[in-house]
C-alpha atoms as a PDB file:
ATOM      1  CA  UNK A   1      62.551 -26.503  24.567  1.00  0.00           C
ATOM      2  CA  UNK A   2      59.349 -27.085  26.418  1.00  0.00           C
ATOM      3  CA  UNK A   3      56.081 -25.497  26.225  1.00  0.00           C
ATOM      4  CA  UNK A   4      55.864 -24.176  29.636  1.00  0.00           C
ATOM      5  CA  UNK A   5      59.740 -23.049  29.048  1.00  0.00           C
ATOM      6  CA  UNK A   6      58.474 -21.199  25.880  1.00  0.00           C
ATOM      7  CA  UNK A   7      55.230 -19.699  27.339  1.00  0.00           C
ATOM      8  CA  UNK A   8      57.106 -18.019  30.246  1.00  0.00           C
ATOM      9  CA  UNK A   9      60.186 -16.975  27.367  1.00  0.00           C
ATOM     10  CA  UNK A  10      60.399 -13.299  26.469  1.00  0.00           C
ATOM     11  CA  UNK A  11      60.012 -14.219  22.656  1.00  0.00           C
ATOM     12  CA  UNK A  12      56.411 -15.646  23.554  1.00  0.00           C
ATOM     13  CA  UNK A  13      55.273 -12.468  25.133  1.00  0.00           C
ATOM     14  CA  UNK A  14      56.673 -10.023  22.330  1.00  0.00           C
ATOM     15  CA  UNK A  15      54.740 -11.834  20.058  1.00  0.00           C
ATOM     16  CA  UNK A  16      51.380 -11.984  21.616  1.00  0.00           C
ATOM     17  CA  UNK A  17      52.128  -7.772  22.155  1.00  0.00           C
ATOM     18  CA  UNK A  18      52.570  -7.763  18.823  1.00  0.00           C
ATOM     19  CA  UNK A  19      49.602  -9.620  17.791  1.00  0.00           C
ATOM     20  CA  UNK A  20      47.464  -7.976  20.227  1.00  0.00           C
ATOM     21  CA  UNK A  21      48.743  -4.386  19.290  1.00  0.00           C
ATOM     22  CA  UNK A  22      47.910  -6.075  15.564  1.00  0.00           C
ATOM     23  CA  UNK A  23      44.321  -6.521  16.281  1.00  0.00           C
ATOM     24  CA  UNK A  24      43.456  -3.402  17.784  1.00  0.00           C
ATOM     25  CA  UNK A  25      44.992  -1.542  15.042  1.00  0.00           C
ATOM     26  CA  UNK A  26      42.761  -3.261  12.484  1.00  0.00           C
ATOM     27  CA  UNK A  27      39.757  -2.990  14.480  1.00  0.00           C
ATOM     28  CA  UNK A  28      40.335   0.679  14.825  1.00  0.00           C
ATOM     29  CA  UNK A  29      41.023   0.975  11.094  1.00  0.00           C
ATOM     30  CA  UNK A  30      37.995  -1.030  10.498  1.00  0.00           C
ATOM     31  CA  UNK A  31      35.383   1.168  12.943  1.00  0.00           C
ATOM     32  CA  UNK A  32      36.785   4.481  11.077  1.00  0.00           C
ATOM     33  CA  UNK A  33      36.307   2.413   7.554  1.00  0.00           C
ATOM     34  CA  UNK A  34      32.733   1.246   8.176  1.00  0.00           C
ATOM     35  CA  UNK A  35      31.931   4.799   9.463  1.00  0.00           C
ATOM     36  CA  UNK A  36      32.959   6.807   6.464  1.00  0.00           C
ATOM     37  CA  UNK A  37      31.500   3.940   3.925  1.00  0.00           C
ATOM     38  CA  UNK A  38      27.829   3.917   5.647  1.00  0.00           C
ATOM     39  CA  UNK A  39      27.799   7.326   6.502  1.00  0.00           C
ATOM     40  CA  UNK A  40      27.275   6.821  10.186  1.00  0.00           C
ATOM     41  CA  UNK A  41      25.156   9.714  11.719  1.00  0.00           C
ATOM     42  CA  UNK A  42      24.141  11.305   8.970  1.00  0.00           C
ATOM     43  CA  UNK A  43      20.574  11.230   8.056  1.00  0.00           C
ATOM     44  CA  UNK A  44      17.999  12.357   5.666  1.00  0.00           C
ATOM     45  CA  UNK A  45      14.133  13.452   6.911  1.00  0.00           C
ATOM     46  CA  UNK A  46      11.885  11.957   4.909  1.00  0.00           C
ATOM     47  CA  UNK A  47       9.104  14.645   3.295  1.00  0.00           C
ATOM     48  CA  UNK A  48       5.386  14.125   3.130  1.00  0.00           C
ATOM     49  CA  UNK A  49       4.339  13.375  -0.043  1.00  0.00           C
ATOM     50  CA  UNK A  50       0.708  12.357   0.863  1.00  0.00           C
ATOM     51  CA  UNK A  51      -1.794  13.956  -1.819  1.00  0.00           C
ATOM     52  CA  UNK A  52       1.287  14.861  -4.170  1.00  0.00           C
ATOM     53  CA  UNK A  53       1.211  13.756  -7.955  1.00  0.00           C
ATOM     54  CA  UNK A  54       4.172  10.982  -8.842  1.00  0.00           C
ATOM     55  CA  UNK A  55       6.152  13.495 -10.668  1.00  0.00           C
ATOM     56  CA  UNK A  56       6.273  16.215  -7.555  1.00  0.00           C
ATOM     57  CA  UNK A  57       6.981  13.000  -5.366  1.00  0.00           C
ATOM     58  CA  UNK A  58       9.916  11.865  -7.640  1.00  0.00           C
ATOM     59  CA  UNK A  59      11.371  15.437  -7.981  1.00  0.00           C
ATOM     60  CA  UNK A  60      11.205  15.653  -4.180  1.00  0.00           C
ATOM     61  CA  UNK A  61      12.777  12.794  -3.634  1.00  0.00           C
ATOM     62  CA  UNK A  62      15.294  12.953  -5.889  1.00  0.00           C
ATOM     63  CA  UNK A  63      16.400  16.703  -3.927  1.00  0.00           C
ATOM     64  CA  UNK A  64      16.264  14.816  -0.838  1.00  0.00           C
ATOM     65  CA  UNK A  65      18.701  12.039  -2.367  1.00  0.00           C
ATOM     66  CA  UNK A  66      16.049   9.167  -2.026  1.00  0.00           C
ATOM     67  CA  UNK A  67      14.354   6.900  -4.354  1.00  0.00           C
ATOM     68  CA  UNK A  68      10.999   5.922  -5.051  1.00  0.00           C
ATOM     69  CA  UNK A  69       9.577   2.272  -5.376  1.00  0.00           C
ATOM     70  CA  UNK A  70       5.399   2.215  -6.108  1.00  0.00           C
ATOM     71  CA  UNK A  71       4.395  -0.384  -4.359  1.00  0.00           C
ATOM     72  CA  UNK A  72       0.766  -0.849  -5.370  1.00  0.00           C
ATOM     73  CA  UNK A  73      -2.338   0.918  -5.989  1.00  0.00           C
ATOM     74  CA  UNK A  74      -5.032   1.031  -3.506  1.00  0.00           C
ATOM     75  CA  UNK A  75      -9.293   1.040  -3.048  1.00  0.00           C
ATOM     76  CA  UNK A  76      -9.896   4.125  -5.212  1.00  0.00           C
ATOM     77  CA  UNK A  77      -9.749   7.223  -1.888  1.00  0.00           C
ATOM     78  CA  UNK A  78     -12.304  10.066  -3.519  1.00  0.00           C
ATOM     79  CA  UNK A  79     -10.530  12.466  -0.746  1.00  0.00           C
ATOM     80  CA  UNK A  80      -7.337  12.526  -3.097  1.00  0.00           C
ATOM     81  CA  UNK A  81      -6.421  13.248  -6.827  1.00  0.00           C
ATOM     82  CA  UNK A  82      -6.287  10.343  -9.002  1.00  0.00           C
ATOM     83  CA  UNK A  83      -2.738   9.394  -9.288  1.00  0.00           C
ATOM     84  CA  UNK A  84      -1.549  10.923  -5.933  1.00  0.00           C
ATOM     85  CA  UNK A  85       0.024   9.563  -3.017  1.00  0.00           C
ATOM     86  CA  UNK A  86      -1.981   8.144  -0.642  1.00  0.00           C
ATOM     87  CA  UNK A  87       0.143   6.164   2.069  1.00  0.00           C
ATOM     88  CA  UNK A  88       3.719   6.394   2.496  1.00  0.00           C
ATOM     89  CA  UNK A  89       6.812   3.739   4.128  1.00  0.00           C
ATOM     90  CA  UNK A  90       8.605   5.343   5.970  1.00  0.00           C
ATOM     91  CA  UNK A  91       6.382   7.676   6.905  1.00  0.00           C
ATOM     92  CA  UNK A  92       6.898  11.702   6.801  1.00  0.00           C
ATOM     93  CA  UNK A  93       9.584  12.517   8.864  1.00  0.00           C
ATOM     94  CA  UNK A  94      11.661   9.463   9.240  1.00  0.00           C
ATOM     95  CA  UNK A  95      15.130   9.584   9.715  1.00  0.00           C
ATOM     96  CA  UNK A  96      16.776   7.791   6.900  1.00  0.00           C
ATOM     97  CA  UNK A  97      20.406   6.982   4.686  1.00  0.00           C
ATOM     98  CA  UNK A  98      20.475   8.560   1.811  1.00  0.00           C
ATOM     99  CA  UNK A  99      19.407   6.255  -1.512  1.00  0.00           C
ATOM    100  CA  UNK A 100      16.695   4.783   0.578  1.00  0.00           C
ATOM    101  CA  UNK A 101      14.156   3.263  -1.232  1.00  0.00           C
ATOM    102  CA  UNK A 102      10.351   4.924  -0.260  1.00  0.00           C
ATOM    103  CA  UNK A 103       7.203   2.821  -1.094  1.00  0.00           C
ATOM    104  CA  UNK A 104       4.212   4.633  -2.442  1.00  0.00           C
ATOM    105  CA  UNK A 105       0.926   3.716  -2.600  1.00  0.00           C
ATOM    106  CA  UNK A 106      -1.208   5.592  -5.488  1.00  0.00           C
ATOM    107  CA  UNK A 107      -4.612   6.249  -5.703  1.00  0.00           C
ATOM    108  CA  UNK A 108      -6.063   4.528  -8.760  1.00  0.00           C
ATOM    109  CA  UNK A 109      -7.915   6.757 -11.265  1.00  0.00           C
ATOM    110  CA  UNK A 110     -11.614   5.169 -10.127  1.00  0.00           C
ATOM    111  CA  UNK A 111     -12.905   2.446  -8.078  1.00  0.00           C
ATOM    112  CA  UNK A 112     -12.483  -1.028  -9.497  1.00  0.00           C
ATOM    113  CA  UNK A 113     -15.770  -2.671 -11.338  1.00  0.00           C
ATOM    114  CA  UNK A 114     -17.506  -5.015  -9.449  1.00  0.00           C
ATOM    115  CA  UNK A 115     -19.518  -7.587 -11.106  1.00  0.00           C
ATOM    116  CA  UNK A 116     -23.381  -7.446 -10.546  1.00  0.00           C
ATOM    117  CA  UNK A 117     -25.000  -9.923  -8.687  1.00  0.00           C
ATOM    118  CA  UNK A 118     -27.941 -12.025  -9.640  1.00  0.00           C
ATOM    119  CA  UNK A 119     -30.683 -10.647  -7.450  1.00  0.00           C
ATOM    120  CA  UNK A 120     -33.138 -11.375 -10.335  1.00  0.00           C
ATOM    121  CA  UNK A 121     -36.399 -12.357  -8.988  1.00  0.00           C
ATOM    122  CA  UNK A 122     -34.905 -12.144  -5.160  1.00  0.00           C
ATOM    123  CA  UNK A 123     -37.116 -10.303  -2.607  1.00  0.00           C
ATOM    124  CA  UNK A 124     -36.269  -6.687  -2.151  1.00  0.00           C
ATOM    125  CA  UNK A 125     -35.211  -7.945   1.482  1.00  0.00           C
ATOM    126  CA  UNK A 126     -32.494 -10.180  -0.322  1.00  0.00           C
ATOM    127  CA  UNK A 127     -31.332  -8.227  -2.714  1.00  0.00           C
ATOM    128  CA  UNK A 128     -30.630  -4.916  -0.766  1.00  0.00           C
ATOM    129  CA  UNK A 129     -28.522  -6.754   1.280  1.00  0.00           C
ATOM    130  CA  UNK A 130     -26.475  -8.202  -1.281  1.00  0.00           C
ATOM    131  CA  UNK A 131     -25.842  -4.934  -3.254  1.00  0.00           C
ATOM    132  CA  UNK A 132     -24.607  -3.266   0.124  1.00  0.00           C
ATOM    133  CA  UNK A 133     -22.280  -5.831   1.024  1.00  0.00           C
ATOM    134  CA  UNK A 134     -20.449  -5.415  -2.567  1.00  0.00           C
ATOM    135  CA  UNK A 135     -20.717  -1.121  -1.900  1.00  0.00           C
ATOM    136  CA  UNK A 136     -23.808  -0.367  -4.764  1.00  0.00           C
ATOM    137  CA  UNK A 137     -25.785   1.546  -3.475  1.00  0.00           C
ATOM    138  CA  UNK A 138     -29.567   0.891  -4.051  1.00  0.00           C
ATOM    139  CA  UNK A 139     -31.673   3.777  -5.849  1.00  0.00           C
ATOM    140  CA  UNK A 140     -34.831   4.627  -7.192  1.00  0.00           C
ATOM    141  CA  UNK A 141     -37.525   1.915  -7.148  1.00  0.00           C
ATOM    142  CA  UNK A 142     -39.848   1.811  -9.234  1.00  0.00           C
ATOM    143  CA  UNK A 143     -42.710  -0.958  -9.677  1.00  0.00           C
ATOM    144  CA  UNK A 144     -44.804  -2.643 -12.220  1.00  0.00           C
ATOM    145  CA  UNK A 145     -47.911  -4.928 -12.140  1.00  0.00           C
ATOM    146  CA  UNK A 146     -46.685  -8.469 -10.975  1.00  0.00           C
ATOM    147  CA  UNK A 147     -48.058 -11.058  -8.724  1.00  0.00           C
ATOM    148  CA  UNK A 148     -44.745 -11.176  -6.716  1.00  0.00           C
ATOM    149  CA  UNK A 149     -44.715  -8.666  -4.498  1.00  0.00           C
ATOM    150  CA  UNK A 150     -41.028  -7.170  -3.716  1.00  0.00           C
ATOM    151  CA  UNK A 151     -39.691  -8.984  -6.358  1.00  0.00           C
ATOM    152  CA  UNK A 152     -36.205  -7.432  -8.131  1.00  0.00           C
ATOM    153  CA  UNK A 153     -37.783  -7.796 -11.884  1.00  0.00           C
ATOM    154  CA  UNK A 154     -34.956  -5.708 -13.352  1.00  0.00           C
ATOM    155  CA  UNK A 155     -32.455  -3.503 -12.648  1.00  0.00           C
ATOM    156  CA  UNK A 156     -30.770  -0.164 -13.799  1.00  0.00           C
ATOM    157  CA  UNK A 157     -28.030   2.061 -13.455  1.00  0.00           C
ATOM    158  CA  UNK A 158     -28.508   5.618 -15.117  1.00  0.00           C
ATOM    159  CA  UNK A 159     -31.268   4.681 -17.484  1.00  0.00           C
ATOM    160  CA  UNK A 160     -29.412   1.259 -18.939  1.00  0.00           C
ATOM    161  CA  UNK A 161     -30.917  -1.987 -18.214  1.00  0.00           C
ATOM    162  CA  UNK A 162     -27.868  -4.157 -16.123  1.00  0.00           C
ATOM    163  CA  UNK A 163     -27.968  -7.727 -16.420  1.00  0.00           C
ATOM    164  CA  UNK A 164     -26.210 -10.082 -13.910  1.00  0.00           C
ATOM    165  CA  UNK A 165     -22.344 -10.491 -14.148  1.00  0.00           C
ATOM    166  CA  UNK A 166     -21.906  -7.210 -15.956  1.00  0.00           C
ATOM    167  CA  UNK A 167     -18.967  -4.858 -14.496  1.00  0.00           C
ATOM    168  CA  UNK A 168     -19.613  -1.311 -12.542  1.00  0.00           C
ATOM    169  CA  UNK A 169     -17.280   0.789 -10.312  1.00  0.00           C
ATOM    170  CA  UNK A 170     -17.953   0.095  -6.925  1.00  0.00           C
ATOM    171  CA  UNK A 171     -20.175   2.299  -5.009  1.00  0.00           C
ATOM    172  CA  UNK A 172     -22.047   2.762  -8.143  1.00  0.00           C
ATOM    173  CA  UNK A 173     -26.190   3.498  -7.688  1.00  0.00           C
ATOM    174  CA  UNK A 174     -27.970   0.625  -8.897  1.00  0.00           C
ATOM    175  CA  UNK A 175     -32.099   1.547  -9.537  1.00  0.00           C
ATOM    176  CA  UNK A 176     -34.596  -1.615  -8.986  1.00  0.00           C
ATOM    177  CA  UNK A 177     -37.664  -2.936 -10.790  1.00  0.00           C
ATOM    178  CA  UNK A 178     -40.182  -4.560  -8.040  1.00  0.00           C
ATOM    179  CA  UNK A 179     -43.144  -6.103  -8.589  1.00  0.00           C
ATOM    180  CA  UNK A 180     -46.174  -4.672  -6.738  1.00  0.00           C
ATOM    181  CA  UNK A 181     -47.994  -7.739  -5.793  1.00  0.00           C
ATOM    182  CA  UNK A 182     -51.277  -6.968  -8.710  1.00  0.00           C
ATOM    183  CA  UNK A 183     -52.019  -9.266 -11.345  1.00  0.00           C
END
């Protein structure tokens, strides 16, 4: 027998009917699988949980069939409790499977130390500058009798003498010693 003989017989064409009746079957069988397996149109709204202690946020997602991954801790936020929720993926209201993981970011309990700098016998003009750009903030000055006029002699923070490379939370108030330019 041929192959053109054969691809024109009736025995070819039952075959490929078959195997084409074969293949939608299975697709159809696998559409309505994958559709009951992944849950296909049925979503869960994710809640705002911004400000919210990590026990209220666990027990909220756990009614809302979701779990919860802390991703990190952030700059210390004074706006929210320490502890709390302050940024969210997804965000509030997404539309989402159920078991999805949601990634918190916590407010840490204070601001992270910052070590001070060496502004030791720096001009007032130097050192302000420097404190600022690490987020002290510069407080009371005070001066005593030394030839160098605007000169950081020492430096303070509430009543407790700081020397350079010790730790303080940032944004921390930082008092200066200047000299006054008399002998």
């Amino acid at each position: 027998m041929s192959i053109v003989k054969f691809l024109t017989s009736k025995v070819f064409f039952k075959q490929l009917a078959l195997a084409i009746v074969a293949v939608v079957v299975l697709c159809f069988i696998m559409l309505k699988w994958l559709n009951v397996t992944t849950n296909h149109g049925e979503f869960v709204v994710v809640p705002d949980l911004k400000g919210k202690s990590i026990e209220t946020a666990k027990i909220e997602l756990k009614d809302n069939d979701l779990t919860m991954k802390i991703q990190d801790s952030a700059n210390f936020n004074p706006d929210y409790p320490k502890y709390s929720v302050i940024e969210q993926n997804p965000v509030a209201g997404s539309q989402v499977k159920e078991n999805r993981k949601i990634y918190l970011i916590l407010n840490p309990s204070d601001y992270r130390k910052v070590e001070v700098p060496n502004i030791l016998k720096r001009t007032f003009r130097q050192a302000k500058p420097q404190l600022q750009a690490l987020e002290f903030k510069v407080g009371e000055i005070t001066y005593i009798d030394n030839i160098g006029k605007d000169v950081v002699l020492g430096m303070k923070h509430k009543g407790e003498t700081l020397k350079p490379g010790m730790l303080l939370p940032l944004t921390s108030t930082i008092d200066l010693v200047l000299g006054n330019g008399k002998r």
